[in-house]
N, C-alpha and C. Protein backbone atom coordinates (compact mmCIF):
# COMPACT_ATOMS: atom_id res chain seq x y z
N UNK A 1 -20.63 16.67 -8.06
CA UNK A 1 -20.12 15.71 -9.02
C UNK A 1 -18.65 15.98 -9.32
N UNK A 2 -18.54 16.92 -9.38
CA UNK A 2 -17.08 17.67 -9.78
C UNK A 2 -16.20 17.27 -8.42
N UNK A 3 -16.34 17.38 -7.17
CA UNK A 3 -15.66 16.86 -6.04
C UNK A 3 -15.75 15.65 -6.27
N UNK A 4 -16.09 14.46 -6.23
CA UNK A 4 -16.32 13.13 -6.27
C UNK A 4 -15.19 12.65 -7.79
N UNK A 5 -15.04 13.51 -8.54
CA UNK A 5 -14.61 13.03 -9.98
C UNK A 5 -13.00 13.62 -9.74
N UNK A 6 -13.31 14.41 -8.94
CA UNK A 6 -11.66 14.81 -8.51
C UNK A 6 -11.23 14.19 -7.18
N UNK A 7 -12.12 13.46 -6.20
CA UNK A 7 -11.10 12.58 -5.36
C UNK A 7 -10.91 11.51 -6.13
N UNK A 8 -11.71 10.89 -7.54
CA UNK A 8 -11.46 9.53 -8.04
C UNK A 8 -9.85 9.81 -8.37
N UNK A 9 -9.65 11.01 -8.52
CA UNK A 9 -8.53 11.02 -10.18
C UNK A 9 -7.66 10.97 -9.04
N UNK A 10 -7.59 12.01 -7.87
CA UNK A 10 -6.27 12.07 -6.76
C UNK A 10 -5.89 10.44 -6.54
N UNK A 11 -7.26 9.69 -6.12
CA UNK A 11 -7.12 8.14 -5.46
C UNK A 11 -5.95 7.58 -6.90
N UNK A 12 -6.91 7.38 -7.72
CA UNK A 12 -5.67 6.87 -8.90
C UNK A 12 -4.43 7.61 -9.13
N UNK A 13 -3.92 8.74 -8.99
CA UNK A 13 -2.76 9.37 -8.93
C UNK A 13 -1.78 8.75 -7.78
N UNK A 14 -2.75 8.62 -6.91
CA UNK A 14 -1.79 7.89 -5.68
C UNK A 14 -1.73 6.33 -5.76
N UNK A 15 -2.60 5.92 -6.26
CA UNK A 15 -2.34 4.18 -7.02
C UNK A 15 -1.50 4.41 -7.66
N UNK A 16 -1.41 5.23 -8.48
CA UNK A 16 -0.28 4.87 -9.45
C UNK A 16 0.89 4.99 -9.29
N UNK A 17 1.54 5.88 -7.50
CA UNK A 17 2.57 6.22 -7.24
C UNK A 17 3.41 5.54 -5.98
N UNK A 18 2.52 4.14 -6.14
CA UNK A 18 3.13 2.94 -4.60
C UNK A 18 4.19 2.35 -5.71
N UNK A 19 5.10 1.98 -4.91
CA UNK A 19 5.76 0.30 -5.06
C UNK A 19 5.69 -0.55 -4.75
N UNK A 20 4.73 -0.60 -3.88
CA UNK A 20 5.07 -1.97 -2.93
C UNK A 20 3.78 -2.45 -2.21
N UNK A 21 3.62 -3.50 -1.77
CA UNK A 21 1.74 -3.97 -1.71
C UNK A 21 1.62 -2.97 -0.41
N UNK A 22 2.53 -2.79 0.70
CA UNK A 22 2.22 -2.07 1.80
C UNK A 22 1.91 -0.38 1.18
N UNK A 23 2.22 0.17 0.26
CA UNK A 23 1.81 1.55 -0.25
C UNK A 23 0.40 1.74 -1.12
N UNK A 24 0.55 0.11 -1.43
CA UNK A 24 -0.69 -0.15 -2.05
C UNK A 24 -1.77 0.14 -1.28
N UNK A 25 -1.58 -0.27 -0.14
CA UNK A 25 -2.48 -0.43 0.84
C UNK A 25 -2.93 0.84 1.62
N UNK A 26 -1.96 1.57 1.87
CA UNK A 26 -1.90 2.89 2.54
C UNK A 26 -3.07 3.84 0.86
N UNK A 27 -2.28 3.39 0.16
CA UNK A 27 -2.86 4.39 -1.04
C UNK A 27 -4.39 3.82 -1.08
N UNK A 28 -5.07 2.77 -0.74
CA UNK A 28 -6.24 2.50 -1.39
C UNK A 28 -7.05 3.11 0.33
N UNK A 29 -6.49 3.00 1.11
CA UNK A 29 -7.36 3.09 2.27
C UNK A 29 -6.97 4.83 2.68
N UNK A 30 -6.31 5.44 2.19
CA UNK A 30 -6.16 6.63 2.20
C UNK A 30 -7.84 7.50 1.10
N UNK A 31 -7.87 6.71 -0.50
CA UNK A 31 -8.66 6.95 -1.50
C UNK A 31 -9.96 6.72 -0.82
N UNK A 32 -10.25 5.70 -0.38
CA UNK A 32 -11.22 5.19 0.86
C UNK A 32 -11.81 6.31 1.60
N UNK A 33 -11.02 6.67 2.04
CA UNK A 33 -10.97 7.76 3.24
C UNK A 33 -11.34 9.28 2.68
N UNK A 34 -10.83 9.69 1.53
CA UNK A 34 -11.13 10.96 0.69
C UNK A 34 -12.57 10.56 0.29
N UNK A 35 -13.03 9.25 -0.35
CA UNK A 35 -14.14 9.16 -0.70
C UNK A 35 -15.13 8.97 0.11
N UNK A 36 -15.31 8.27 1.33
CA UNK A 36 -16.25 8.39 2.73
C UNK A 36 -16.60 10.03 2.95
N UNK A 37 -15.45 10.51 2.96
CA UNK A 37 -15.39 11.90 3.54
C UNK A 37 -16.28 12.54 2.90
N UNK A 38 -16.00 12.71 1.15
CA UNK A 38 -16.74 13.10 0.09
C UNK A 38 -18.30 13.26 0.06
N UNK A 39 -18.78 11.76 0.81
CA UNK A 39 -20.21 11.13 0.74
C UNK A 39 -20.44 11.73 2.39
N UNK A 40 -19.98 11.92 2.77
CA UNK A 40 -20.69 12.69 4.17
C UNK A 40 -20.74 14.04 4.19
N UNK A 41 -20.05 14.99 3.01
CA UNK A 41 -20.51 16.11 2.58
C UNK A 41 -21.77 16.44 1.92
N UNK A 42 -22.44 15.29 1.68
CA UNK A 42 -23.60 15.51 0.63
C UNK A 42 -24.59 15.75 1.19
């Protein structure tokens, strides 16, 4: 639970640090990617 609650917070740390819809994009499919990863550890 504690892994899962700490890739949420990284994903929003990195939302919150785009400018631009293309970083947007990198940032949500990057969060994506930490969280898949997350769920195949379980």
């Amino acid at each position: 639970m504690k892994r899962t609650l700490f890739v949420l917070m990284a994903s929003l740390y990195l939302l919150a640090g785009c400018n631009t819809i293309e970083g947007l994009g990198k940032d949500i499919k990057t969060g994506g990617e930490k969280v898949e990863e997350a769920a195949k550890k379980k």
